[in-house]
C-alpha atoms as a PDB file:
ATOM      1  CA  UNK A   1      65.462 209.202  24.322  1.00  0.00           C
ATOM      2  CA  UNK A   2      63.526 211.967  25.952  1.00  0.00           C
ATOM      3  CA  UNK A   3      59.826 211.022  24.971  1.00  0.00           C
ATOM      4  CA  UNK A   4      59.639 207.373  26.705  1.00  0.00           C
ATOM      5  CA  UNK A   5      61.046 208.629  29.745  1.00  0.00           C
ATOM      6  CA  UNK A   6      58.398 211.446  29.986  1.00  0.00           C
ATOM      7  CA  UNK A   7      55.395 208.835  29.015  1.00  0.00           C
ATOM      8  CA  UNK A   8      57.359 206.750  31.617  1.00  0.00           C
ATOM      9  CA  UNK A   9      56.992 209.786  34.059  1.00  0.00           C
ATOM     10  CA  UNK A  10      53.349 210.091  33.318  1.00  0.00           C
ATOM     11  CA  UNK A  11      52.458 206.402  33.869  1.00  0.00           C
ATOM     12  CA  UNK A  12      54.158 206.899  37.292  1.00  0.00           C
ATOM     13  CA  UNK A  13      51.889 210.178  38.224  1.00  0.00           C
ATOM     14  CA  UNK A  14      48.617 208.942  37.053  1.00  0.00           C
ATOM     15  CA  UNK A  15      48.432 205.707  38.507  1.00  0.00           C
ATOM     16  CA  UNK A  16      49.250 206.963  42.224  1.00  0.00           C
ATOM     17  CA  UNK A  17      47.595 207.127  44.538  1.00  0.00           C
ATOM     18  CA  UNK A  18      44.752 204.937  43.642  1.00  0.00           C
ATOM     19  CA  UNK A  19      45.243 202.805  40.578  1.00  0.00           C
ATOM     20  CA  UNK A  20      49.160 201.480  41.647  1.00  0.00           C
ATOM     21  CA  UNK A  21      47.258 200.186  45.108  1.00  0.00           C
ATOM     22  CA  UNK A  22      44.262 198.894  43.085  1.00  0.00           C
ATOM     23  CA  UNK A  23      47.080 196.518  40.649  1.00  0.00           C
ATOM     24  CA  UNK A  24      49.133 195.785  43.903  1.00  0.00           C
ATOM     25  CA  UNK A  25      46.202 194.411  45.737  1.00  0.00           C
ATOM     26  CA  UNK A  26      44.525 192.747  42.391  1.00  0.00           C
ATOM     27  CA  UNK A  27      48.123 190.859  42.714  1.00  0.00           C
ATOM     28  CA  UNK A  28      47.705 189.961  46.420  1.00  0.00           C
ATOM     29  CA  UNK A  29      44.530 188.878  46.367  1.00  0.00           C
ATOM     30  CA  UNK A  30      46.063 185.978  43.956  1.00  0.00           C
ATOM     31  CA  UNK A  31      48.584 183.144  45.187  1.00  0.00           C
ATOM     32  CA  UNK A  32      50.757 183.574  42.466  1.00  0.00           C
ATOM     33  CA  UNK A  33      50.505 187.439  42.473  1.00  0.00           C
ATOM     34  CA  UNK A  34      51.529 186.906  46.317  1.00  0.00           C
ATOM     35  CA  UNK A  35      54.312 184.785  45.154  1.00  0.00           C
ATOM     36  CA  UNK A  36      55.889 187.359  42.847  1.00  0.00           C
ATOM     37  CA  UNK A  37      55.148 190.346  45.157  1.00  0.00           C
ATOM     38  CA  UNK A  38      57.390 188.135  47.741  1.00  0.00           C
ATOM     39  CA  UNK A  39      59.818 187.450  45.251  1.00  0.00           C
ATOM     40  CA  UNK A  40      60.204 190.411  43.393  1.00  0.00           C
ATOM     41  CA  UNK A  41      61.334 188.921  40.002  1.00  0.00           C
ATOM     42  CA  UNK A  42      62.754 191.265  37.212  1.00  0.00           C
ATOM     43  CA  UNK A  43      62.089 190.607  33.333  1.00  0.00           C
ATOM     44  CA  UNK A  44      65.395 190.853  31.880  1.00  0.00           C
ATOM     45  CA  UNK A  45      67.834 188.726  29.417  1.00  0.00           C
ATOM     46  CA  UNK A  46      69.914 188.723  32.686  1.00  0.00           C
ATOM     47  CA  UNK A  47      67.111 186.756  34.356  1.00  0.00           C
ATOM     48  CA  UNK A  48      65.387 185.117  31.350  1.00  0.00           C
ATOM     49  CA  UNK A  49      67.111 182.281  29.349  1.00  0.00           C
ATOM     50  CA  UNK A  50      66.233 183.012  25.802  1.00  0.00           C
ATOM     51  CA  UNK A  51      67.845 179.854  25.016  1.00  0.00           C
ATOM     52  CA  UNK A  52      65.694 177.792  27.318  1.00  0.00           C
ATOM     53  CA  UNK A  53      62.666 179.716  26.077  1.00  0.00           C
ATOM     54  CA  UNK A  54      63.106 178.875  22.520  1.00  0.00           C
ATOM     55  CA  UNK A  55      63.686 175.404  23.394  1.00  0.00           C
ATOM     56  CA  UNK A  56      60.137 175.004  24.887  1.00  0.00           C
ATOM     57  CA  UNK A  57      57.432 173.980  22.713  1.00  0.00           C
ATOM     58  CA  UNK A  58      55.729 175.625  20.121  1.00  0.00           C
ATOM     59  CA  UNK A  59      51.950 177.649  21.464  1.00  0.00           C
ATOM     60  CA  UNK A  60      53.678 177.724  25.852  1.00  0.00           C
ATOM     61  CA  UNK A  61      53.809 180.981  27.193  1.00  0.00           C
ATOM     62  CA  UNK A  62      57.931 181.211  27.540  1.00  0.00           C
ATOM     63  CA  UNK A  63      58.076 179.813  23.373  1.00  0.00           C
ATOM     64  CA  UNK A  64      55.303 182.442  21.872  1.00  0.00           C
ATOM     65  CA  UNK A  65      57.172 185.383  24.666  1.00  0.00           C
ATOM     66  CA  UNK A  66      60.543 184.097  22.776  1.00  0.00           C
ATOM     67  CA  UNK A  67      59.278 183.913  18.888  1.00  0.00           C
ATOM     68  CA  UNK A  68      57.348 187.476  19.865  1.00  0.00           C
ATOM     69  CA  UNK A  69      60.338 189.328  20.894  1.00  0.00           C
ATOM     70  CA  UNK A  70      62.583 187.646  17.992  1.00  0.00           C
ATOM     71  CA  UNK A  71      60.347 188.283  15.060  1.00  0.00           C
ATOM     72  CA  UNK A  72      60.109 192.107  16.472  1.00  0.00           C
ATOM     73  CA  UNK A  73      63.530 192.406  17.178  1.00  0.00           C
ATOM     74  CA  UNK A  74      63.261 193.557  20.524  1.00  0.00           C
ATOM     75  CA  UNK A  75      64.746 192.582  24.020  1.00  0.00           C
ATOM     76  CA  UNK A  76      63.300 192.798  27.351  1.00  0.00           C
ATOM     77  CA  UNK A  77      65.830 194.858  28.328  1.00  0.00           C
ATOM     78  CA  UNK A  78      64.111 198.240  27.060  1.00  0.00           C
ATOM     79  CA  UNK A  79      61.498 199.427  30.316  1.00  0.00           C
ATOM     80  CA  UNK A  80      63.061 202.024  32.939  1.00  0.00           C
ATOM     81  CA  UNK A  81      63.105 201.851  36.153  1.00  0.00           C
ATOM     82  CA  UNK A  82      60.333 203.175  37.829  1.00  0.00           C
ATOM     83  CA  UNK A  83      61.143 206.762  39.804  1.00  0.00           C
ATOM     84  CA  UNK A  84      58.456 208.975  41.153  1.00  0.00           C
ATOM     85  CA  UNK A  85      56.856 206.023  43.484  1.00  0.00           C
ATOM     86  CA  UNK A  86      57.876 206.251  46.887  1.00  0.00           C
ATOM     87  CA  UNK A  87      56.395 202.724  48.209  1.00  0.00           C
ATOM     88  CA  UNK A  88      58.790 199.951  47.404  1.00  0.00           C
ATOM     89  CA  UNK A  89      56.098 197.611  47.196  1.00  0.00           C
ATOM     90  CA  UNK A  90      54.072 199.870  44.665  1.00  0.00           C
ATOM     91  CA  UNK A  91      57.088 200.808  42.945  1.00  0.00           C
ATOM     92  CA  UNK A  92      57.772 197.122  41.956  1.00  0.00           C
ATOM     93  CA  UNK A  93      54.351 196.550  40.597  1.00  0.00           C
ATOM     94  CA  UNK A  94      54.688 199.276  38.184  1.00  0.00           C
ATOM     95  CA  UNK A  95      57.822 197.788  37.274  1.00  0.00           C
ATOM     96  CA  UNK A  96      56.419 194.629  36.769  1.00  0.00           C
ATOM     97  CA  UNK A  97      53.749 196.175  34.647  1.00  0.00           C
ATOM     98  CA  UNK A  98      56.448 197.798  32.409  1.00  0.00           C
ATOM     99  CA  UNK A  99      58.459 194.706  32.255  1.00  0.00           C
ATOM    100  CA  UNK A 100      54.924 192.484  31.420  1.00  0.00           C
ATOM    101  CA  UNK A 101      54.364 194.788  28.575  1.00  0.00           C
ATOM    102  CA  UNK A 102      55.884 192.492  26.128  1.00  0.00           C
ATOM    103  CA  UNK A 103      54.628 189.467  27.117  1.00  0.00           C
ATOM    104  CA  UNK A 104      50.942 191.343  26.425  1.00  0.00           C
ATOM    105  CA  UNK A 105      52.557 191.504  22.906  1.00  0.00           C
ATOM    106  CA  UNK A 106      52.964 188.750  22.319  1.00  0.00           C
ATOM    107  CA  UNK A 107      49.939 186.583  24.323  1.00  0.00           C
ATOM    108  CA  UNK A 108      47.878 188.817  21.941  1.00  0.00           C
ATOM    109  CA  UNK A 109      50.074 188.891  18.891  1.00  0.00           C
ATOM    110  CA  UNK A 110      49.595 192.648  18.698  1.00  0.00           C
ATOM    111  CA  UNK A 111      53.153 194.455  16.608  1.00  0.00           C
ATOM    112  CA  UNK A 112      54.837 197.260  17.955  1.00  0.00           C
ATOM    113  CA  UNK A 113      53.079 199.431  14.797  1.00  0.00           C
ATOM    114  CA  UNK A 114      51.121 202.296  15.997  1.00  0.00           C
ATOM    115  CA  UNK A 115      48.087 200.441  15.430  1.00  0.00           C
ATOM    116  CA  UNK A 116      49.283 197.333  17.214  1.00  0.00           C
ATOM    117  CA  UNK A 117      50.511 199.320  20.618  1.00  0.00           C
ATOM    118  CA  UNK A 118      47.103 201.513  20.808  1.00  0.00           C
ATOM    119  CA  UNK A 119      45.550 198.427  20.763  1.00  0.00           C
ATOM    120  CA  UNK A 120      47.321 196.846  23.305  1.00  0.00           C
ATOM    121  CA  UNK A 121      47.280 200.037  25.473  1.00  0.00           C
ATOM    122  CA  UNK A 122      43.450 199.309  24.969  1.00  0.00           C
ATOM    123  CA  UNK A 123      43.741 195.855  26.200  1.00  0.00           C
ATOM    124  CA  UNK A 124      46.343 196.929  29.069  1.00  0.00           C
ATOM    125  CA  UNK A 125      43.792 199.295  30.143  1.00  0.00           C
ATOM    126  CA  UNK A 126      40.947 197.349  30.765  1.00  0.00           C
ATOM    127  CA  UNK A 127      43.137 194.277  32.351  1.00  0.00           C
ATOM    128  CA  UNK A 128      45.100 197.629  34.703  1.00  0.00           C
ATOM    129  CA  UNK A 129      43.080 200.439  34.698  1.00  0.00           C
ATOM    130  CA  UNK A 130      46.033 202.194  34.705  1.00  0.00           C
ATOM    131  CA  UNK A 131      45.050 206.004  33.534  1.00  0.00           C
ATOM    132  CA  UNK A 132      48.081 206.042  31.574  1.00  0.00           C
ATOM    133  CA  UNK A 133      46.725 202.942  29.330  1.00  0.00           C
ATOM    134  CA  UNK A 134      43.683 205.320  29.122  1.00  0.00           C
ATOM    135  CA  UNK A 135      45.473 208.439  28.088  1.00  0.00           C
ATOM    136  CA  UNK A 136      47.088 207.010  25.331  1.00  0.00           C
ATOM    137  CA  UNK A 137      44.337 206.137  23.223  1.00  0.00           C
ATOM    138  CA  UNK A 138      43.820 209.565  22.359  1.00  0.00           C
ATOM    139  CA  UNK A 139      46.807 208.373  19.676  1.00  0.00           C
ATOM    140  CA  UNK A 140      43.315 207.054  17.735  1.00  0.00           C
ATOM    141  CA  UNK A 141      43.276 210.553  16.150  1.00  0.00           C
ATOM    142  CA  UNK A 142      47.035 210.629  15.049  1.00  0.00           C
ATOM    143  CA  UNK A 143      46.333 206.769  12.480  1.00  0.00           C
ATOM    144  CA  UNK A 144      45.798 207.012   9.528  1.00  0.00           C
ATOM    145  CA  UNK A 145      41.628 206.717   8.924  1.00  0.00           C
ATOM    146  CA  UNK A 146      42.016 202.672   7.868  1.00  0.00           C
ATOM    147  CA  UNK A 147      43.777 202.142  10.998  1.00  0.00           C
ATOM    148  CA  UNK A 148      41.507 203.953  12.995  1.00  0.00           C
ATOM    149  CA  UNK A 149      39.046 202.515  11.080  1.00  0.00           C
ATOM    150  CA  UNK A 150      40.102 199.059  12.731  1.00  0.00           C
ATOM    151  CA  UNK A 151      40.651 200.637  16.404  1.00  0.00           C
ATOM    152  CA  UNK A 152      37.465 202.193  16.438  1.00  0.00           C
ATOM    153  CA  UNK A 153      35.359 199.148  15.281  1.00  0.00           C
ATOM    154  CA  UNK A 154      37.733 196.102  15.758  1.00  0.00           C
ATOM    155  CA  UNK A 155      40.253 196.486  18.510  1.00  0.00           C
ATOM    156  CA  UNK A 156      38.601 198.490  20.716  1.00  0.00           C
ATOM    157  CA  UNK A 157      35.410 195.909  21.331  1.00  0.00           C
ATOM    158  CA  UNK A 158      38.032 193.341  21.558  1.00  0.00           C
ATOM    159  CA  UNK A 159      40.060 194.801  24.181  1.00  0.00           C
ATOM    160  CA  UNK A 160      37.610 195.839  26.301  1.00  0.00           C
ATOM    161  CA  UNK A 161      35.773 192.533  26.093  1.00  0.00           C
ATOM    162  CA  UNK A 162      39.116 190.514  26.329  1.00  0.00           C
ATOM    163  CA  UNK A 163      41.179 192.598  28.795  1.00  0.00           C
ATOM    164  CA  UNK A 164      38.232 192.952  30.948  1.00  0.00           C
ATOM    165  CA  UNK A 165      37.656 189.884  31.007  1.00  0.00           C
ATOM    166  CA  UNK A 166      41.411 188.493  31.738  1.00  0.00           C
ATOM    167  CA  UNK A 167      43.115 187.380  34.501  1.00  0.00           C
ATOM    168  CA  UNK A 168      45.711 190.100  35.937  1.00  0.00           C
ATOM    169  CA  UNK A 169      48.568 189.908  33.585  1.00  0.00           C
ATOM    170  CA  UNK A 170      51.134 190.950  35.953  1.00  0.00           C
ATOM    171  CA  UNK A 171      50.244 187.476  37.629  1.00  0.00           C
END
């Protein structure tokens, strides 16, 4: 499909030069965000035990990722690969943003409705600061006026406050 790839594209050009060095440093100036730059580990079934996961108890991290992506239907097997960033290092931490994307889902319980995924591009922004985040709030104007209702007056005070106010989710 044409459309993610060009929002893909977009992500990639508005976040260099500055914001991909801003994340990449956010995550080395944190021992495990240190760890995984070192390590370089992908979010994929082919890495990810979905078995394991659902095994774990009910309200850990790996159990709520697993429930999340079942009760959507989704895999973690849907982000490209990143293409217009030259720096390995840089290129990886947009890739690890794409790849984190569901576990933002579901750590905030947010659906992949248009309401839910403005929402979460509102939280994503203020824990990234990636422009991209930014840009694609201006999808507000395209809900219908409940739902923007709710992002105007409920979501958007939340994100801010809660994704500002978050530890780096890429770590």
């Amino acid at each position: 499909m044409i459309f993610p790839d060009l929002i893909a594209a977009l992500g990639e050009a508005t976040a260099t030069p500055y914001f991909i060095y801003r994340l990449r440093d956010a995550m080395l100036s944190d021992p495990t965000g240190r760890q995984i730059l070192r390590a370089r580990p992908r979010i994929s079934s082919s890495t990810l035990s979905m078995t394991y996961l659902r095994s774990l108890p009910p309200n850990t991290v790996g159990r709520t990722y697993a429930d999340w992506l079942d009760r959507e239907g989704v895999s973690p097997d849907t982000r490209s690969s990143v293409q217009y960033i030259d720096d390995e290092e840089c290129a990886y931490v947009m890739q690890r943003y794409r790849e984190c994307h569901d576990f933002y889902h579901s750590l905030t319980g947010l659906p992949i409705v248009r309401e839910g995924e403005v929402a979460l591009k509102a939280f994503e922004f203020a824990n990234t600061l990636l422009p991209m985040t930014g840009l694609s709030l201006a999808a507000l104007v395209t809900l219908k006026p409940q739902e923007g209702k709710r992002g105007f007056e409920m979501y958007g005070p939340w994100a801010v406050t809660n994704g500002g106010r978050a530890e780096e989710g890429l770590n």
